[in-house]
Each structure stands twice: as structure tokens, then as C-alpha cells.
Protein backbone atom coordinates (compact mmCIF):
# COMPACT_ATOMS: atom_id res chain seq x y z
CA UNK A 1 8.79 -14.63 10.41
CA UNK A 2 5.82 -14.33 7.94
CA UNK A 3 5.82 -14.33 4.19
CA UNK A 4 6.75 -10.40 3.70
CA UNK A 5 9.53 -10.62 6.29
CA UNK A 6 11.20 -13.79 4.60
CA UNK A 7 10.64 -12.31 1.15
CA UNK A 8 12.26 -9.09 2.03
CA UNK A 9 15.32 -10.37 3.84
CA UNK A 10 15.98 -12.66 1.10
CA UNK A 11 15.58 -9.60 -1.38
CA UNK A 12 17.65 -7.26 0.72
CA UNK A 13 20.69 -10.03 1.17
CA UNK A 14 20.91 -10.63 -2.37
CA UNK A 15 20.83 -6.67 -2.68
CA UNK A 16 23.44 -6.32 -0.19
CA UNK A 17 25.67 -9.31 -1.24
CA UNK A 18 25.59 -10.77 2.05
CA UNK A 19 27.83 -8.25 3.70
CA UNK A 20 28.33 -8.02 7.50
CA UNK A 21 26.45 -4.88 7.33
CA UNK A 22 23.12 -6.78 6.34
CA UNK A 23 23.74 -9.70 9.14
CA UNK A 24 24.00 -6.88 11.65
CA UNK A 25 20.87 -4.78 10.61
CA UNK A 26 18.91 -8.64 10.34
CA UNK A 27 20.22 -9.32 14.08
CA UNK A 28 20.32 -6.18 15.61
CA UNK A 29 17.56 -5.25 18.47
CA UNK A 30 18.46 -1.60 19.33
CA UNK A 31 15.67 0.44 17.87
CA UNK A 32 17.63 3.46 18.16
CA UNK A 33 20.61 1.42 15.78
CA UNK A 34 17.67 1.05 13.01
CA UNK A 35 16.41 4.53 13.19
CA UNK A 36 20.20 6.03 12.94
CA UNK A 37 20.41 4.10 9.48
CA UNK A 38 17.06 5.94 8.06
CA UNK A 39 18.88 9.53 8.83
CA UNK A 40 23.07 8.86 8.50
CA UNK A 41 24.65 10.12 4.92
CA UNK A 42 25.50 7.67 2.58
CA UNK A 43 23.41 4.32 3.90
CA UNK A 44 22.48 2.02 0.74
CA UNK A 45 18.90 1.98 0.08
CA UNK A 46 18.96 -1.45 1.25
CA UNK A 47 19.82 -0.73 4.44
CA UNK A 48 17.33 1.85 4.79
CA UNK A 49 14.76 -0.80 3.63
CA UNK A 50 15.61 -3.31 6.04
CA UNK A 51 15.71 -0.36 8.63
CA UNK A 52 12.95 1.07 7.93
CA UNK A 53 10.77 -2.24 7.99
CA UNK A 54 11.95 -3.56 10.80
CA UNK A 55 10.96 -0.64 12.65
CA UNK A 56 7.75 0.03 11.49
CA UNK A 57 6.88 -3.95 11.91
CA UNK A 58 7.29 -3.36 15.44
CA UNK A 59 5.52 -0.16 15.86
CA UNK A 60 8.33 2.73 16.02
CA UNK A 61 7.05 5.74 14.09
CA UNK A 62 10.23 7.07 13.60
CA UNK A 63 9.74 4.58 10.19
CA UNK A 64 6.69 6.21 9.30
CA UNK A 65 8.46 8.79 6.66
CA UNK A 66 10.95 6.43 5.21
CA UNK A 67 8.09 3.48 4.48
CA UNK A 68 6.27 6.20 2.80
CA UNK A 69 8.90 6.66 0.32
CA UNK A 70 9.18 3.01 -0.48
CA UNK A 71 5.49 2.92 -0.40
CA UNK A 72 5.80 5.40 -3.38
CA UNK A 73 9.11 3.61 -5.24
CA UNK A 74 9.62 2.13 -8.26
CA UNK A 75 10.44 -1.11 -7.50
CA UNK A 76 7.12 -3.08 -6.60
CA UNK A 77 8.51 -5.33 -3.78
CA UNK A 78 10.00 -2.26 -2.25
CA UNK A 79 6.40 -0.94 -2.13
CA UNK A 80 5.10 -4.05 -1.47
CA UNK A 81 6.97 -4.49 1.81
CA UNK A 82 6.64 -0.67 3.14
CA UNK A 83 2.95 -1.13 2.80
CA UNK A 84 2.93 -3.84 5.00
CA UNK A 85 5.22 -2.52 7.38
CA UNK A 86 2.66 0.61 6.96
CA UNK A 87 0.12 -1.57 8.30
CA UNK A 88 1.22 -2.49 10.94
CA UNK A 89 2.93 0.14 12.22
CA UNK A 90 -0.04 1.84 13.88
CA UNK A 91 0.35 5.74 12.65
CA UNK A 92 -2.21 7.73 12.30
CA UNK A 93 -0.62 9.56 9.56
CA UNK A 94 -0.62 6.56 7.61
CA UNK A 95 -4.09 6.87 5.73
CA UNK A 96 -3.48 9.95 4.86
CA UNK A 97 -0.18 9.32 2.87
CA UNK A 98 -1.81 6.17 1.29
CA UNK A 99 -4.59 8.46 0.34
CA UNK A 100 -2.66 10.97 -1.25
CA UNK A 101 -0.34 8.57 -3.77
CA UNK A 102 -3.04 6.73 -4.28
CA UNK A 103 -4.90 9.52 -5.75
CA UNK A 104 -1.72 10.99 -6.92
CA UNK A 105 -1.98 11.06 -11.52
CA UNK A 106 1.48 11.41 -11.67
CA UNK A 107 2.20 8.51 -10.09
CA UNK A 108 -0.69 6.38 -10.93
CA UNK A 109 1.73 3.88 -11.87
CA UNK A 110 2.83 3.45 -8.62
CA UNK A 111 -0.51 3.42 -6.99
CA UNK A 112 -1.10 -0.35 -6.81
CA UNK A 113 0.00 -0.97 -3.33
CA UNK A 114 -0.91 2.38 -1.63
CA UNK A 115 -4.54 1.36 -2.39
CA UNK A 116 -4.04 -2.44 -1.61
CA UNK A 117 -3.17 -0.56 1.91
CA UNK A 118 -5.75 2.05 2.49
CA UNK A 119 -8.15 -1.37 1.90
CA UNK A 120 -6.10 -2.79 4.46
CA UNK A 121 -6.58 -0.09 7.17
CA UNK A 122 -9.94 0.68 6.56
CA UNK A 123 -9.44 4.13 7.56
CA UNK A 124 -12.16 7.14 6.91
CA UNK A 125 -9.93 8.40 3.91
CA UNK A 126 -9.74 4.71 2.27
CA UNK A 127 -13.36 4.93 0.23
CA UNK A 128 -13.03 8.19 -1.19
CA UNK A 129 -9.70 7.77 -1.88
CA UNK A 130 -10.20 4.71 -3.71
CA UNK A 131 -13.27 6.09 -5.70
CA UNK A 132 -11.64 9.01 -6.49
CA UNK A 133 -8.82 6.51 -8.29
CA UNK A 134 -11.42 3.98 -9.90
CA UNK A 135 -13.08 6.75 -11.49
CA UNK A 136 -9.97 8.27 -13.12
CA UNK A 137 -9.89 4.79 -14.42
CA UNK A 138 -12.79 4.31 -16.24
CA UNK A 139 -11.76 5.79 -19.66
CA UNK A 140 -11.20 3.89 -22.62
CA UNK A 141 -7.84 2.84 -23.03
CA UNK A 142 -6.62 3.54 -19.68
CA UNK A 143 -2.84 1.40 -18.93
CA UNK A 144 -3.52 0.97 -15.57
CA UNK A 145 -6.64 -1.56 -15.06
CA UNK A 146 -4.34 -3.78 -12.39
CA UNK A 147 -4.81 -0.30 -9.78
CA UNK A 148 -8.33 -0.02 -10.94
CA UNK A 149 -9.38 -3.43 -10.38
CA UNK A 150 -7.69 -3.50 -6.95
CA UNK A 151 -9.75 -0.34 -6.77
CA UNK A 152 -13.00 -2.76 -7.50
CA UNK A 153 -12.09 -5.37 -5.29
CA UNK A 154 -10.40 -3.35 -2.42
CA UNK A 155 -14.34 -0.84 -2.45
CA UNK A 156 -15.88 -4.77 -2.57
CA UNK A 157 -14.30 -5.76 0.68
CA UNK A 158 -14.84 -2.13 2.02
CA UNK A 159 -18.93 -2.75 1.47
CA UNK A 160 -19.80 1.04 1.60
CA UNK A 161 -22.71 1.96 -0.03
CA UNK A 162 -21.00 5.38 -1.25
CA UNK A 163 -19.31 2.97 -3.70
CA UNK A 164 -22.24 1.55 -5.64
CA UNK A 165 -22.41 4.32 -8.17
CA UNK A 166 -18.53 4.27 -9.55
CA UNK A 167 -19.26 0.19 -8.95
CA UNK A 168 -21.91 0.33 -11.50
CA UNK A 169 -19.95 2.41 -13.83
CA UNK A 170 -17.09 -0.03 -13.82
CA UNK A 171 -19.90 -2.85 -15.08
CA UNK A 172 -19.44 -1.04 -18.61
CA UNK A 173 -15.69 -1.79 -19.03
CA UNK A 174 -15.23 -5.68 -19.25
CA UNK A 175 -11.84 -6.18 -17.64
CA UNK A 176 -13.75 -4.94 -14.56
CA UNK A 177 -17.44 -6.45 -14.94
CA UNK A 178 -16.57 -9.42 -12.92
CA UNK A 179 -15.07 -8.24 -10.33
CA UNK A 180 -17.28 -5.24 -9.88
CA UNK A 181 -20.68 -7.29 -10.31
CA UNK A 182 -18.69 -9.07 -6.98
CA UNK A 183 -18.19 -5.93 -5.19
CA UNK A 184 -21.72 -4.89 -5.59
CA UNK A 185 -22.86 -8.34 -4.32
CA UNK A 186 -21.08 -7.47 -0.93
CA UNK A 187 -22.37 -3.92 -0.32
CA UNK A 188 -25.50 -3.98 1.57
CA UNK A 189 -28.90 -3.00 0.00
CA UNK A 190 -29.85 0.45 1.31
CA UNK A 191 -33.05 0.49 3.31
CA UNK A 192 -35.46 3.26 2.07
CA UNK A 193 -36.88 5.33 5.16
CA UNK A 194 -40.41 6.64 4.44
């Protein structure tokens, strides 16, 4: 069991009081047992958690639409563990969804960890996505520097040279500078063709 996995269990058990409900979701190996809880009336979020991440750790896409609501919640360790189930789940959809809450104004609050995932994936929509959200973060005052430095770092350990420009930009705002003279560092120079 990694770090997520012991995190969340220990989250959801407290959530769920320890009920026998919990033990049998934590024990349970029928696939088909987990993916009832994501669509039966009345299920505790809890339970949909724990469903929902155990399903999508091992690769059942019937998760997929369930860890992109927690991806998109409230509660940071909710998001926190559907973006890692996210990542490992294997669905093609899932850079797409990350791209769109990511990019999402209205929930730019929430945005953290859907970026922290499209780094993760390194999927086709994961540098415009995340340039599109660093540069709605470069105004004066703006609350939510933790999503655009992850922004920074996450277009840092992407190295695409599309990212240079909104890179430099971010040199002018100083809770940025240092990580964004580091993500420039790691982009390769651009070889002029004559």
C-alpha cells in the first residue's frame, strides 16, 4: 500500500467511524461490488471515495466519472486522492477533464491538483492547459499563487519550449521568480535553422 492508499483509508475510516460497511469496501475484491457503490441511492460520500479509488487504482474505468468529481471537490485530500487514482487509471478521457477544471475560473480554487495531474500524465492537452492557467495568474493581486506556481513548476518539468514566453512573464512577479528562473533552466534552448 503506498502513501495515498494509507492516507486515504485512514481518512475514509475516521469518516466512516469504523463501520462494517468501510471494512467490507477496504476488503472486498469484486470489482463489480465497488462499481455498484458509485451508482446505488443513498451511499455516503465516503463510500463512494473508497469505491471509486479503489477502482480506478486498478484500472476499471467505470471510476473514471466519479474520480472526476472528487478531482473537482472541495475538500483537498478528496482531490488529492482522485487525482492519483486518475493517474493511474489509464483513461484516455482523463486529460481532457484535468484540462478543463484546470482551466476552469470558476473553480480556480480548486485547480491545484487537476494541474499537479495533467503534469503527471504528460498528455498533449497538459501544456496549454497549464499556460492557459499561469497566465490568468499573472495579475497583481491574484489569491491563488499556490495553482500558479504549480503551474511554474509543473511547465518546468514539462520542458516545452511553448512555455518560455508565459515563463518569462512569471519572472516579473516575485513569489514566482524562483521557481520560474528554474523552469526556464530545464527547457531546452531552441536551435535556430538558417
Amino acid at each position: 500500500m503506498d502513501a495515498e492508499s494509507r492516507s486515504l483509508t485512514e481518512r475514509l475510516r475516521q469518516e466512516s467511524q469504523g463501520t462494517a460497511a468501510y471494512d467490507r469496501l477496504l476488503a472486498t475484491e469484486d470489482p463489480d461490488e465497488l462499481a455498484e457503490v458509485l451508482t446505488a441511492p443513498g451511499q455516503p460520500l465516503w463510500a463512494r471515495e473508497l469505491a471509486a479509488f479503489r477502482l480506478g487504482t486498478a484500472g476499471d474505468r467505470r471510476a473514471f466519472e466519479s474520480l472526476v468529481l472528487l478531482l473537482n471537490h472541495r475538500d483537498p485530500p478528496r482531490c488529492a486522492s482522485a487525482a492519483h487514482a486518475l493517474a493511474r487509471l489509464g483513461d484516455p478521457r482523463t486529460a481532457r477533464a484535468a484540462a478543463a477544471l484546470a482551466t476552469n475560473e470558476l473553480r480556480v480554487a480548486y485547480a491545484l491538483h487537476p494541474v499537479r495531474l495533467l503534469v503527471a500524465l504528460r498528455a498533449p492537452e497538459s501544456v496549454p492547459a497549464l499556460i492557459t492557467t499561469l497566465e490568468r495568474r499573472l495579475h497583481p493581486h491574484d489569491p491563488y499563487r499556490r495553482v500558479a506556481l504549480a503551474c511554474v513548476e509543473g511547465l518546468g518539468a514539462l520542458g516545452d519550449p511553448r512555455a518560455r514566453r508565459v515563463l518569462t512573464e512569471a519572472l516579473a512577479h516575485p513569489s514566482l521568480a524562483q521557481a520560474a528562473v528554474h523552469a526556464l533552466s530545464l527547457i531546452p534552448e531552441q536551435r535556430r535553422t538558417r
